[in-house]
PDB file of N, CA and C in Angstrom:
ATOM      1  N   UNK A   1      15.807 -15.015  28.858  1.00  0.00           N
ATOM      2  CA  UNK A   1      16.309 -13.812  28.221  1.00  0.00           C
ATOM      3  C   UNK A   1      16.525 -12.757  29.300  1.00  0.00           C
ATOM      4  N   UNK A   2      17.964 -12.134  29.800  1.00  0.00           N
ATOM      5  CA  UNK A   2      18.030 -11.232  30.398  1.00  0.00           C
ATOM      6  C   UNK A   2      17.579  -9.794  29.871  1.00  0.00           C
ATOM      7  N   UNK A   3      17.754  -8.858  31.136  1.00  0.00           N
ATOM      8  CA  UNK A   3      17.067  -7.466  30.367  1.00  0.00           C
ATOM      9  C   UNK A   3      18.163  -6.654  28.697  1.00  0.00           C
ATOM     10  N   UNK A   4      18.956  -7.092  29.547  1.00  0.00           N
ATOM     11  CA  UNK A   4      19.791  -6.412  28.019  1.00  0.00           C
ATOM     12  C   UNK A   4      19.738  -7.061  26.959  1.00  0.00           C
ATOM     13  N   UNK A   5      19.455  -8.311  26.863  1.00  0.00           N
ATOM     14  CA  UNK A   5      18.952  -8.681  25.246  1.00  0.00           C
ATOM     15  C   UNK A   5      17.661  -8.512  24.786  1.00  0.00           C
ATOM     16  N   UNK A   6      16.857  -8.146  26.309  1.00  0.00           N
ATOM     17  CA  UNK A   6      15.101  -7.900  25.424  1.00  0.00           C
ATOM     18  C   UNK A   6      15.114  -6.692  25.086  1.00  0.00           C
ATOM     19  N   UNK A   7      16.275  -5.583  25.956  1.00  0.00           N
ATOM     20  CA  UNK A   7      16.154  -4.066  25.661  1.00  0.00           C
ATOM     21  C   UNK A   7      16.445  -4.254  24.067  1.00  0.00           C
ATOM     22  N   UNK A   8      17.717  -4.823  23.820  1.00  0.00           N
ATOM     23  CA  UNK A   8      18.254  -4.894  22.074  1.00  0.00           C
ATOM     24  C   UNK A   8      17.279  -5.604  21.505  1.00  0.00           C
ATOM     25  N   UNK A   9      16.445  -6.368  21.540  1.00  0.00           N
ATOM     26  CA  UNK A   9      15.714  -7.120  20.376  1.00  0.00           C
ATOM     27  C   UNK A   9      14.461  -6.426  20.008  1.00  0.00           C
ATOM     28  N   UNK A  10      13.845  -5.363  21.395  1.00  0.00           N
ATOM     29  CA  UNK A  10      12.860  -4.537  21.350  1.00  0.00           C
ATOM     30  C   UNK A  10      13.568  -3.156  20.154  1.00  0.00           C
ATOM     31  N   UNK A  11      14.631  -2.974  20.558  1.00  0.00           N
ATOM     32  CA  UNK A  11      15.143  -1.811  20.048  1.00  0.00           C
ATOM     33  C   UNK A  11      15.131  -1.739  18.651  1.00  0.00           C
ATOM     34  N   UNK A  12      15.844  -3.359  17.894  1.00  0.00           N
ATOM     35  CA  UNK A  12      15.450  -3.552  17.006  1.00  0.00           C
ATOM     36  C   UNK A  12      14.474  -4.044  16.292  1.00  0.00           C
ATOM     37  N   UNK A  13      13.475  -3.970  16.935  1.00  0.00           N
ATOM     38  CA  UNK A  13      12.770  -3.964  15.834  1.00  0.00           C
ATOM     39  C   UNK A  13      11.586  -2.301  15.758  1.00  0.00           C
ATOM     40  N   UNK A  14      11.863  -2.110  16.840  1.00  0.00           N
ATOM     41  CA  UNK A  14      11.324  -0.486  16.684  1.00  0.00           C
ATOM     42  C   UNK A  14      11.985   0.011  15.917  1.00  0.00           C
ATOM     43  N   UNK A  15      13.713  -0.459  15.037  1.00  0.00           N
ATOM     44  CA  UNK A  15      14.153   0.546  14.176  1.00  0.00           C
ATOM     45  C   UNK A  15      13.504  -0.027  12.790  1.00  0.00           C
ATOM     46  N   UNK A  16      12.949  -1.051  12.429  1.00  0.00           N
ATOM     47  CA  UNK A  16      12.326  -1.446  11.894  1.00  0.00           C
ATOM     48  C   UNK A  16      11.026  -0.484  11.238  1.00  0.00           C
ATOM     49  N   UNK A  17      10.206  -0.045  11.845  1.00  0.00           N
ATOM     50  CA  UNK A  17       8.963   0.756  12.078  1.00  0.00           C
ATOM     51  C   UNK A  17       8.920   1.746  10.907  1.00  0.00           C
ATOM     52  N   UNK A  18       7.898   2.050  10.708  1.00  0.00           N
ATOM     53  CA  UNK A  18       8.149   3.213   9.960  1.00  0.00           C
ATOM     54  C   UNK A  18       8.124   4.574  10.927  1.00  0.00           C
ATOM     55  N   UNK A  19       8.946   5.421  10.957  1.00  0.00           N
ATOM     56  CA  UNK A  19       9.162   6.510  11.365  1.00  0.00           C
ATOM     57  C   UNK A  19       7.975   7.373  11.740  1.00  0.00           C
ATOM     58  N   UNK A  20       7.103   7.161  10.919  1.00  0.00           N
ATOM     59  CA  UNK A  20       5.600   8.140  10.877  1.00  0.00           C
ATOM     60  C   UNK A  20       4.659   7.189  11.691  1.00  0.00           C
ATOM     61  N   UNK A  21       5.313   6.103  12.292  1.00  0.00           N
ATOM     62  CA  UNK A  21       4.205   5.335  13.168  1.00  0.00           C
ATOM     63  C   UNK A  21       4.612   5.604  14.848  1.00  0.00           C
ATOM     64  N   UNK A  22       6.113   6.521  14.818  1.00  0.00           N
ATOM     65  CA  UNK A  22       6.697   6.810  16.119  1.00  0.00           C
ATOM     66  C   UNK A  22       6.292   8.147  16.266  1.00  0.00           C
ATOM     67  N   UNK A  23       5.668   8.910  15.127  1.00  0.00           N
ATOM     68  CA  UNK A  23       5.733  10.711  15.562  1.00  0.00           C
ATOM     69  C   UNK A  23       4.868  11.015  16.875  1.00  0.00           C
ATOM     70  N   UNK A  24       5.102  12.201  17.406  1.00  0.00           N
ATOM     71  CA  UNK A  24       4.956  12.417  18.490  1.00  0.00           C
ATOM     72  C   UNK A  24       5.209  11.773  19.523  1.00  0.00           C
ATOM     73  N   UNK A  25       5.582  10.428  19.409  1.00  0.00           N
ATOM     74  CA  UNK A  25       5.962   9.228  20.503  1.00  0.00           C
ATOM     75  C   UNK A  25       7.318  10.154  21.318  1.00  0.00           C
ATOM     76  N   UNK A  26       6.935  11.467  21.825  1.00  0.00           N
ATOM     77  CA  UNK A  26       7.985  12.209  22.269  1.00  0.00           C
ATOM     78  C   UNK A  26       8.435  11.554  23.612  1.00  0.00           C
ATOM     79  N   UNK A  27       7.895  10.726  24.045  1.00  0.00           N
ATOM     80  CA  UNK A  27       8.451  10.126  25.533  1.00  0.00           C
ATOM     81  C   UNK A  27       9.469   8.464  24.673  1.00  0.00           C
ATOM     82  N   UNK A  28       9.478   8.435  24.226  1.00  0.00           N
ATOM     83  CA  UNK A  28      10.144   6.983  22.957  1.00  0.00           C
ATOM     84  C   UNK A  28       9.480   5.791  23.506  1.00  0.00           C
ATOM     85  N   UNK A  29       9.896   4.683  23.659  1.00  0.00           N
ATOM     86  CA  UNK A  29       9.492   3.205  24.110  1.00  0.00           C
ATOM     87  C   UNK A  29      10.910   2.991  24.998  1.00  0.00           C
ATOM     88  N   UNK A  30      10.726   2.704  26.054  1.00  0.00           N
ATOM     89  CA  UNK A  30      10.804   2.815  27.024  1.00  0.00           C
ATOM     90  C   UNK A  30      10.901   1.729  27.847  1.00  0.00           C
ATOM     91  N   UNK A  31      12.228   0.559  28.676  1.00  0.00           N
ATOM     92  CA  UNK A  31      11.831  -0.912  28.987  1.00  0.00           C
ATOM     93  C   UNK A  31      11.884  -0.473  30.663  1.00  0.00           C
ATOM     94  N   UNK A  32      11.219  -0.994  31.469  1.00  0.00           N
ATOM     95  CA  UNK A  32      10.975  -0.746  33.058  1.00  0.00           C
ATOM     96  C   UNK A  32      11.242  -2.613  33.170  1.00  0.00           C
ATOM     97  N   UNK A  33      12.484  -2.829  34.204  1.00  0.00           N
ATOM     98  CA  UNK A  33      12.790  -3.723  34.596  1.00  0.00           C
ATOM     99  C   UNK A  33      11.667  -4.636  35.164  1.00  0.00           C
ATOM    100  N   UNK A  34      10.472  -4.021  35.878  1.00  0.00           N
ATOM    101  CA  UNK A  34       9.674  -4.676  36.953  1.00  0.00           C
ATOM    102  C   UNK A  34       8.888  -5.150  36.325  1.00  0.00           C
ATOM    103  N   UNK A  35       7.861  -5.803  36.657  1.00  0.00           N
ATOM    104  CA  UNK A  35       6.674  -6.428  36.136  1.00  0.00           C
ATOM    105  C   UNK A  35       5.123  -5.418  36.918  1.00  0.00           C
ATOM    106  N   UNK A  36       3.976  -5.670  36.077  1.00  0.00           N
ATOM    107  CA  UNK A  36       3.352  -4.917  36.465  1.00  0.00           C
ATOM    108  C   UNK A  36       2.252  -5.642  36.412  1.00  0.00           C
ATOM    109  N   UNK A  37       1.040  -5.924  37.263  1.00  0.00           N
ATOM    110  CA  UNK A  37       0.029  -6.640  37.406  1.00  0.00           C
ATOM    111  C   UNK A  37      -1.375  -5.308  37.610  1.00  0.00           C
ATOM    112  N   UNK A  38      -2.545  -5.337  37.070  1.00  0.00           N
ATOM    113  CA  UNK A  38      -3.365  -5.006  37.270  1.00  0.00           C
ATOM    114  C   UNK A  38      -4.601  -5.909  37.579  1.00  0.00           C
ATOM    115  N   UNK A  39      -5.291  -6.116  38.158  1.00  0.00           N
ATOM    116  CA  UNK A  39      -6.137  -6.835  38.579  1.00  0.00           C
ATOM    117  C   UNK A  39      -6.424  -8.569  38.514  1.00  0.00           C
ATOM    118  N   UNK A  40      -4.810  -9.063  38.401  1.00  0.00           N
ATOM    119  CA  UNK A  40      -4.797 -10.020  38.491  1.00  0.00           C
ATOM    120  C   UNK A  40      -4.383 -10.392  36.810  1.00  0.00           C
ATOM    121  N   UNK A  41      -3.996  -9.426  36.172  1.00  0.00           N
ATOM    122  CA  UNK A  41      -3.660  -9.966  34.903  1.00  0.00           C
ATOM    123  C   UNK A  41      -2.045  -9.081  35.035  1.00  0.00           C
ATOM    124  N   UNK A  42      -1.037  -9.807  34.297  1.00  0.00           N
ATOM    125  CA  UNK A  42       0.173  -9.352  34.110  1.00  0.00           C
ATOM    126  C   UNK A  42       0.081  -8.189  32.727  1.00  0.00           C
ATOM    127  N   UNK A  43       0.601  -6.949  33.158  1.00  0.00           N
ATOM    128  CA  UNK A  43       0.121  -6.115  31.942  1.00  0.00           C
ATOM    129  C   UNK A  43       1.694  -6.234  31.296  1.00  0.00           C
ATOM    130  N   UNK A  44       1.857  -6.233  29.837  1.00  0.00           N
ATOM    131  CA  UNK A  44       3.723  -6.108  29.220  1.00  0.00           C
ATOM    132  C   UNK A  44       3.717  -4.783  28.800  1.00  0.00           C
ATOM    133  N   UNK A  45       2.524  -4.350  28.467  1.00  0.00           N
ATOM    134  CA  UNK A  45       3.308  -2.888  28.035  1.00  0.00           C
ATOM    135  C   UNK A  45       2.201  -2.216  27.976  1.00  0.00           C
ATOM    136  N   UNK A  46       2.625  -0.749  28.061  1.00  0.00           N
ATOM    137  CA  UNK A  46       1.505  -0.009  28.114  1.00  0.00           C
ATOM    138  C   UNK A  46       1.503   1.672  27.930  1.00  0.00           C
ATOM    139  N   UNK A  47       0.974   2.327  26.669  1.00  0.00           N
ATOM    140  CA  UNK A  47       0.571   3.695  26.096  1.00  0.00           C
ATOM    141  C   UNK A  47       0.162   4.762  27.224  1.00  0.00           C
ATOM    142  N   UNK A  48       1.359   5.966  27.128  1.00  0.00           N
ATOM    143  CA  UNK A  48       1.036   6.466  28.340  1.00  0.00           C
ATOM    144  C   UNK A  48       0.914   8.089  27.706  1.00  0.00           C
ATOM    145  N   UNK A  49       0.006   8.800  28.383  1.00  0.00           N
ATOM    146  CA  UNK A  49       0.233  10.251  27.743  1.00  0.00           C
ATOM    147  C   UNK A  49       0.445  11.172  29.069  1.00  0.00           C
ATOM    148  N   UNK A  50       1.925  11.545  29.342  1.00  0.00           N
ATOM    149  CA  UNK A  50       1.936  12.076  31.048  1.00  0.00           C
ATOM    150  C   UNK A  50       2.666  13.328  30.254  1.00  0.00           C
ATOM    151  N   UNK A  51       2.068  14.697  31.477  1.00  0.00           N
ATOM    152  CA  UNK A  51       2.154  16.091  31.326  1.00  0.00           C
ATOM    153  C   UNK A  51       3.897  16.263  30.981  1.00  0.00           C
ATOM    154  N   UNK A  52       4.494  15.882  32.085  1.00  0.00           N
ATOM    155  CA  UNK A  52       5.394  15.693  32.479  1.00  0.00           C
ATOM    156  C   UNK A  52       6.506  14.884  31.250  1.00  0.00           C
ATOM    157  N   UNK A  53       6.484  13.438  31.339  1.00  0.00           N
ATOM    158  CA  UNK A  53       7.328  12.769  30.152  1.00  0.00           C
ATOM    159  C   UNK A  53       6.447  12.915  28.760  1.00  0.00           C
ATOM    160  N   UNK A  54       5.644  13.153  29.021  1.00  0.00           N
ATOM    161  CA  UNK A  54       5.438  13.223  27.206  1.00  0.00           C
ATOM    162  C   UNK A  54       4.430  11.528  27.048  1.00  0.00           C
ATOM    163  N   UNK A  55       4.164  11.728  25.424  1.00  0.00           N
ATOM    164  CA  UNK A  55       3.292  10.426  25.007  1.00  0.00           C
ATOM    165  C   UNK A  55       4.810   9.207  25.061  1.00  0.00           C
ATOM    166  N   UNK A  56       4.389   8.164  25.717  1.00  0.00           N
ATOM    167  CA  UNK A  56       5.538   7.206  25.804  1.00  0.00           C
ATOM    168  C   UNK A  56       4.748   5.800  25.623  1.00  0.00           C
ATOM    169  N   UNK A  57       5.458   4.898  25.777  1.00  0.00           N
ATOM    170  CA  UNK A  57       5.169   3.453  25.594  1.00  0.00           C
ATOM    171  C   UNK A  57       6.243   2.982  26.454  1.00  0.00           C
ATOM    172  N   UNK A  58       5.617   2.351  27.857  1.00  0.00           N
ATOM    173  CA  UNK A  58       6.627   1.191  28.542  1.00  0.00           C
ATOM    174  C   UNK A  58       6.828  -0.273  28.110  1.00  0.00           C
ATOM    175  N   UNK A  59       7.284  -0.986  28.128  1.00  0.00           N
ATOM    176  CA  UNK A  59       7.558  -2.370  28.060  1.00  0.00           C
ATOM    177  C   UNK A  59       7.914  -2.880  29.574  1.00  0.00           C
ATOM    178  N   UNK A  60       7.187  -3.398  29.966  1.00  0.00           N
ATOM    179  CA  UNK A  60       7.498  -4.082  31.102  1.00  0.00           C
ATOM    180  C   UNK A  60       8.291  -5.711  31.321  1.00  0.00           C
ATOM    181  N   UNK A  61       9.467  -5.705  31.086  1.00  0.00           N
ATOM    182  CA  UNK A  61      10.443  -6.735  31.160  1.00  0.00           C
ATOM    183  C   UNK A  61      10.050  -7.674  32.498  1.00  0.00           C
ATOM    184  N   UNK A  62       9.549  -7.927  33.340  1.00  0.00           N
ATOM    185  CA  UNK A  62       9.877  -8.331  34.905  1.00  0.00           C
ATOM    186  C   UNK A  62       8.012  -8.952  34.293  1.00  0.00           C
ATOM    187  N   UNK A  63       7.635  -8.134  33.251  1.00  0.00           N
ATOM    188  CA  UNK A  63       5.968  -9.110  33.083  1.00  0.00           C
ATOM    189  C   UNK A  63       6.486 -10.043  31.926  1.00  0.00           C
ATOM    190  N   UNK A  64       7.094  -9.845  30.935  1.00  0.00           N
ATOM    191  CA  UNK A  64       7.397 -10.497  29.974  1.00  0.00           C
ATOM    192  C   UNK A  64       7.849 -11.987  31.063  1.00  0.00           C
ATOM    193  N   UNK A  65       8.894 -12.434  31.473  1.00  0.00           N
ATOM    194  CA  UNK A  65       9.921 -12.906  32.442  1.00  0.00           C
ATOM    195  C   UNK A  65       9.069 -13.461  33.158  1.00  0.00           C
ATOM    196  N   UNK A  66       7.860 -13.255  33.555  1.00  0.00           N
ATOM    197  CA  UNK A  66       6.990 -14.023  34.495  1.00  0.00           C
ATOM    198  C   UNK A  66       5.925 -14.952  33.494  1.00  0.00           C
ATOM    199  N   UNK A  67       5.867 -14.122  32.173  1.00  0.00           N
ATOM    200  CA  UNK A  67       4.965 -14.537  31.712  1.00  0.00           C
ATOM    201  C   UNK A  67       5.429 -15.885  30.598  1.00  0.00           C
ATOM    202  N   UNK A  68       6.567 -15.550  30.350  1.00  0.00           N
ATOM    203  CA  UNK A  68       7.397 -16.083  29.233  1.00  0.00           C
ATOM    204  C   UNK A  68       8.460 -16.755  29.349  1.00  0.00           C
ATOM    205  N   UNK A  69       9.228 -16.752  30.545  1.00  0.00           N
ATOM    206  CA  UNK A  69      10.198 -17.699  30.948  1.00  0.00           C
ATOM    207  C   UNK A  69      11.474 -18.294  30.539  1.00  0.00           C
ATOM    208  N   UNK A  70      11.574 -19.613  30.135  1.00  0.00           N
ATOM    209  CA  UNK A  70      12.283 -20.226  29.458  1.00  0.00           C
ATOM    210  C   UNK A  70      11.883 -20.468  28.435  1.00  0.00           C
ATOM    211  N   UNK A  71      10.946 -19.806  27.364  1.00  0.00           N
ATOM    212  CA  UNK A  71       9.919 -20.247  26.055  1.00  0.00           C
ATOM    213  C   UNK A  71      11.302 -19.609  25.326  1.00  0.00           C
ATOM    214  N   UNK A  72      10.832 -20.760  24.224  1.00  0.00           N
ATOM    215  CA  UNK A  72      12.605 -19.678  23.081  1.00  0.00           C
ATOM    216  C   UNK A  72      12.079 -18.646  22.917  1.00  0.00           C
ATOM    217  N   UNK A  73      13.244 -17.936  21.934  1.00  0.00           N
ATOM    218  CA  UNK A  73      13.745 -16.460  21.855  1.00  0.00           C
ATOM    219  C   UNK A  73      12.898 -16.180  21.011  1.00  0.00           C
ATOM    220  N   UNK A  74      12.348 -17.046  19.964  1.00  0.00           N
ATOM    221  CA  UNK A  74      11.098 -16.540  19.538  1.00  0.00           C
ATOM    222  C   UNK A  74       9.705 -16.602  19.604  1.00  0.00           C
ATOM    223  N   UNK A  75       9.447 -17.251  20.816  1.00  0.00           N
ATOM    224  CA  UNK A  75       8.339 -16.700  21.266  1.00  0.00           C
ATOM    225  C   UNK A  75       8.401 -15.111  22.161  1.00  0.00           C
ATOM    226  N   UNK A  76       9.572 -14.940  22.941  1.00  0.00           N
ATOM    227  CA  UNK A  76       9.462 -13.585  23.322  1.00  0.00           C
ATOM    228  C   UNK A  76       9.678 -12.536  22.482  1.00  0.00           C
ATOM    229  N   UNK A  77      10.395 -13.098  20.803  1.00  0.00           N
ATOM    230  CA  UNK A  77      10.405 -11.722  19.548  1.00  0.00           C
ATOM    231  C   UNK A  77       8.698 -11.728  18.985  1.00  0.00           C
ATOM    232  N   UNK A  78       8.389 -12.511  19.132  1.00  0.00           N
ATOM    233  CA  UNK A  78       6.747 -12.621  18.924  1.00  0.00           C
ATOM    234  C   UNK A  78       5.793 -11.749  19.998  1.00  0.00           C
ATOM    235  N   UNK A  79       6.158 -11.619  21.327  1.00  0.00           N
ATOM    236  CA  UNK A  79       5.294 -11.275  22.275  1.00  0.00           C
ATOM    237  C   UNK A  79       6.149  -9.739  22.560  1.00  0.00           C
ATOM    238  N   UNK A  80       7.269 -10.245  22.343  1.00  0.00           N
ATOM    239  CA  UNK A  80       7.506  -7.692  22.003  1.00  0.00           C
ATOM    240  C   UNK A  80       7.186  -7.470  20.546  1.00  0.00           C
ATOM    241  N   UNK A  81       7.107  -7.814  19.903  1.00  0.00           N
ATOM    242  CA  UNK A  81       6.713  -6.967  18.620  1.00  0.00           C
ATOM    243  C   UNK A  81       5.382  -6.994  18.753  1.00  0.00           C
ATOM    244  N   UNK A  82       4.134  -8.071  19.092  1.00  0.00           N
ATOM    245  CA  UNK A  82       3.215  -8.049  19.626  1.00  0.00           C
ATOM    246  C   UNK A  82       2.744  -6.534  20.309  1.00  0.00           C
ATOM    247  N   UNK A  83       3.434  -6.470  21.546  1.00  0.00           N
ATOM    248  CA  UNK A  83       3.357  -5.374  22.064  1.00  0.00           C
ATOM    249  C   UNK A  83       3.461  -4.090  21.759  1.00  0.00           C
ATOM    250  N   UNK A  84       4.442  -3.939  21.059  1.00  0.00           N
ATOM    251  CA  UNK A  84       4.869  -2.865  20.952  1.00  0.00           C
ATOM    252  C   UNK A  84       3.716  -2.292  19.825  1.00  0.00           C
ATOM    253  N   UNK A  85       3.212  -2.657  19.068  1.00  0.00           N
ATOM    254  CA  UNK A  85       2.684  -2.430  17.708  1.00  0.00           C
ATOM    255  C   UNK A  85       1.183  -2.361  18.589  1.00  0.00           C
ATOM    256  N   UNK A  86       0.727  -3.100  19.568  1.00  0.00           N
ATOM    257  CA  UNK A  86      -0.608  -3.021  19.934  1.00  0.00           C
ATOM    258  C   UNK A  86      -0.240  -1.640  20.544  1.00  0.00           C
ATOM    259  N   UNK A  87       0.571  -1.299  21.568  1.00  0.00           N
ATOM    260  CA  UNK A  87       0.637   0.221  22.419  1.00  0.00           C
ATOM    261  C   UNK A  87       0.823   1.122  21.003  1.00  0.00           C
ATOM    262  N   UNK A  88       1.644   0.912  19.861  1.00  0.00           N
ATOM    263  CA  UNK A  88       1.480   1.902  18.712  1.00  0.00           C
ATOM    264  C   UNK A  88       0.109   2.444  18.765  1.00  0.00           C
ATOM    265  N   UNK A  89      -0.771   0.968  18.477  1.00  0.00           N
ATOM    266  CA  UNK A  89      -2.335   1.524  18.435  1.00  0.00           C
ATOM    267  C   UNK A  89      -2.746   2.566  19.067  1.00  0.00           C
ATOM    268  N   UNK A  90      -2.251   1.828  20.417  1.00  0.00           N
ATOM    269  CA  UNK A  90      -2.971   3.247  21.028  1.00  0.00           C
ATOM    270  C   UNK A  90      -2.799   4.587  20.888  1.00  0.00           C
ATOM    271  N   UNK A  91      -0.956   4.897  20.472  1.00  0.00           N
ATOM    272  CA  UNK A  91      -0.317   6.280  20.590  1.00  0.00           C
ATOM    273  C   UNK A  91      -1.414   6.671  19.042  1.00  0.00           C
ATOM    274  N   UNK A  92      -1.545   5.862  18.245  1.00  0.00           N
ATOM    275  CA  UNK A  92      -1.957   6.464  16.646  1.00  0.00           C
ATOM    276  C   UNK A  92      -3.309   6.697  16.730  1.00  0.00           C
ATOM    277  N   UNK A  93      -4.070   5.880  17.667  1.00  0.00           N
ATOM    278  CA  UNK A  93      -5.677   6.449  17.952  1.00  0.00           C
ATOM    279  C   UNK A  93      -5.691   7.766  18.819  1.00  0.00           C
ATOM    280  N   UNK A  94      -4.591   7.684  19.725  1.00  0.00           N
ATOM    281  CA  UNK A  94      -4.953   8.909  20.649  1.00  0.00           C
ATOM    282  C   UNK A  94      -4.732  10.193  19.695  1.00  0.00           C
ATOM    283  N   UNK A  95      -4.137  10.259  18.323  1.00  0.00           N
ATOM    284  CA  UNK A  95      -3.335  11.046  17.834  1.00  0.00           C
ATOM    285  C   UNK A  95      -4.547  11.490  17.122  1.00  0.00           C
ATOM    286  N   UNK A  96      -5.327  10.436  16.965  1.00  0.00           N
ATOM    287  CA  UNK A  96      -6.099  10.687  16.079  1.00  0.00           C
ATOM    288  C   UNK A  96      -8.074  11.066  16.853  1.00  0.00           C
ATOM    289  N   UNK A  97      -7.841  11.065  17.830  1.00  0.00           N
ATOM    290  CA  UNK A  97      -8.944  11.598  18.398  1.00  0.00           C
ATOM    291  C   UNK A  97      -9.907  10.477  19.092  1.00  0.00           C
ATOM    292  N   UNK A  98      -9.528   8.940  18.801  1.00  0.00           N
ATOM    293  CA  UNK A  98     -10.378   8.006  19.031  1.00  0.00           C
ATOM    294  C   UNK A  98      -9.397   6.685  20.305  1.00  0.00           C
ATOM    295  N   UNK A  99     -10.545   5.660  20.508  1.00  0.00           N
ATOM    296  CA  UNK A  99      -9.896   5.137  21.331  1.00  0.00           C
ATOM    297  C   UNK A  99     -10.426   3.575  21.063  1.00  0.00           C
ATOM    298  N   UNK A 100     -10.243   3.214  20.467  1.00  0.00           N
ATOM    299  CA  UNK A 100     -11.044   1.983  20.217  1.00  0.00           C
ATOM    300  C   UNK A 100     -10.968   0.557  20.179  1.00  0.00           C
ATOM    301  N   UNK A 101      -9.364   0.964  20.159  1.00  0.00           N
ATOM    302  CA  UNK A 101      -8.388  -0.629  20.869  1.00  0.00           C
ATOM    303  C   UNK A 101      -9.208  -0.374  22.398  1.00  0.00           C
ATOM    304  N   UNK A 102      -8.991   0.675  23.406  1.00  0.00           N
ATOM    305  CA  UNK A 102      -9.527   0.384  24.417  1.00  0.00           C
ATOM    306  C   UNK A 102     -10.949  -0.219  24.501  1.00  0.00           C
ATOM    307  N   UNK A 103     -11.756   0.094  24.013  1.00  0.00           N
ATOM    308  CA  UNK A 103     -13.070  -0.272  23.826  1.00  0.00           C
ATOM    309  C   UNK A 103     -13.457  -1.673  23.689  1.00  0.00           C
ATOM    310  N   UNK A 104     -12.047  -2.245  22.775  1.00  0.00           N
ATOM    311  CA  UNK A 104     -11.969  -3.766  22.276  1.00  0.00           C
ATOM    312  C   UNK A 104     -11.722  -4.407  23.328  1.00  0.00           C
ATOM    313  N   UNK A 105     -10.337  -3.623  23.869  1.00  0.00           N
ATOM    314  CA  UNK A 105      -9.931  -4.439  25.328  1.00  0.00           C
ATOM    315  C   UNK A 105     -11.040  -4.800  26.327  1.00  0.00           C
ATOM    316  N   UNK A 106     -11.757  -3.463  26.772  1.00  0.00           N
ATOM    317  CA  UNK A 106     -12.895  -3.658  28.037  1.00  0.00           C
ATOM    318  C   UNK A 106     -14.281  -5.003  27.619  1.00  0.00           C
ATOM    319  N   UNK A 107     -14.042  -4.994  26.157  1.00  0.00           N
ATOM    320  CA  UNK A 107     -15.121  -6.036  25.816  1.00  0.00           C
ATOM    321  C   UNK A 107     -14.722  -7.583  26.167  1.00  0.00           C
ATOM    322  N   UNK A 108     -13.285  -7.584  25.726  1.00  0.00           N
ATOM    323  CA  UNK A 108     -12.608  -8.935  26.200  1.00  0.00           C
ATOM    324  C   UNK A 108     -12.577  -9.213  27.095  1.00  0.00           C
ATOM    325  N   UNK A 109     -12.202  -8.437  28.013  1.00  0.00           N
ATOM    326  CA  UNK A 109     -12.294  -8.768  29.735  1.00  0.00           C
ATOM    327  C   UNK A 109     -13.895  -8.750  30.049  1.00  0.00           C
ATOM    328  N   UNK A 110     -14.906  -7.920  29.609  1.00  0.00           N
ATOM    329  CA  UNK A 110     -16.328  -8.475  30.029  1.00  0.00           C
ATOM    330  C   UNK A 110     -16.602 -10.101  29.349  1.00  0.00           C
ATOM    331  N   UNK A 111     -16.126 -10.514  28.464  1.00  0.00           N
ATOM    332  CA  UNK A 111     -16.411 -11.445  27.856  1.00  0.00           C
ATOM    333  C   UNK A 111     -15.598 -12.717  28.533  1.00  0.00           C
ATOM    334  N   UNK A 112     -13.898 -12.640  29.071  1.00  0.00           N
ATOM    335  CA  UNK A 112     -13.726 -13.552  29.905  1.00  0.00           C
ATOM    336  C   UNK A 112     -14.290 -13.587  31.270  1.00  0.00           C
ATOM    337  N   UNK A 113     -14.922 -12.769  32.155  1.00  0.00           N
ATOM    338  CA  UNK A 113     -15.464 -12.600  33.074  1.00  0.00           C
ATOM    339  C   UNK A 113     -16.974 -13.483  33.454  1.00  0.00           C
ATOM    340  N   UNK A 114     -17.894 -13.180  32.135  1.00  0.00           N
ATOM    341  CA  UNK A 114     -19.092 -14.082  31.854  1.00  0.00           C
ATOM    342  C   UNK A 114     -19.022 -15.584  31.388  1.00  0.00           C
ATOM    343  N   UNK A 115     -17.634 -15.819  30.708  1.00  0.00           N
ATOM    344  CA  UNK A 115     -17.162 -16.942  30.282  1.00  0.00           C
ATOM    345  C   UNK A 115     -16.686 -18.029  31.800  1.00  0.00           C
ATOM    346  N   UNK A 116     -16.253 -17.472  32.780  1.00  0.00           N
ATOM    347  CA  UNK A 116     -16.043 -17.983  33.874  1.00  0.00           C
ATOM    348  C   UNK A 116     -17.270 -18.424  34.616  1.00  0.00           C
ATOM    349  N   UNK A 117     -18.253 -17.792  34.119  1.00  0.00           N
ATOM    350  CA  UNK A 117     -19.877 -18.389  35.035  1.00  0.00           C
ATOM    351  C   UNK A 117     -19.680 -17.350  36.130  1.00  0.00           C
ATOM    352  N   UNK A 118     -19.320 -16.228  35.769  1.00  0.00           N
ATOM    353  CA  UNK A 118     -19.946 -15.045  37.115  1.00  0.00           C
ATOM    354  C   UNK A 118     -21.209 -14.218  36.360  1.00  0.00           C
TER     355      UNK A 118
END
């Protein structure tokens, strides 16, 4: 899947959404060609609150593409709507004063970490 059909398939289905699950999403969703790795894990997308652009949501296309390949078209409409709806989480917890997808996340990664025998 090149970038201009994941930009359109992301697009649509964010028009999908309900409207009141995008408010304040004043920076919109957002696709960044590159791929993005944090500590050895490929991150696809990710809830951002900057002074500057505003609350946004990236999609990282160049992680999808590494991660996803030649898998059909619907496994990658599975792994952006995936995304996009988990970074929602975050914009709708931050909105709301809490953070608790993060909380979930840091447990998973302690939990694959001990699962490896470190």
């Amino acid at each position: 899947m090149n970038l201009r059909k994941f930009t359109a398939r992301a697009n649509r289905f964010i028009e999908l959404l309900p409207p009141a699950l995008l408010a304040n999403l004043n920076g919109g969703i957002i696709v960044e060609p590159k791929a993005k790795q944090e500590g050895g894990y490929l991150i696809m997308g990710e809830y951002l609150e900057d002074p500057g652009l505003g609350r946004l949501v990236v999609l990282y296309y160049g992680s999808f593409r590494e991660s996803l390949g030649s898998a059909p078209e619907t496994e990658w409409d599975e792994e952006i709507e995936e995304t996009i709806l988990h970074e929602l989480r975050h914009h709708v917890e931050s909105l709301a004063g809490i953070d608790d997808l993060s909380v979930e996340e840091m447990l998973e990664l302690q939990d694959e970490y001990f699962d490896e025998g470190n």
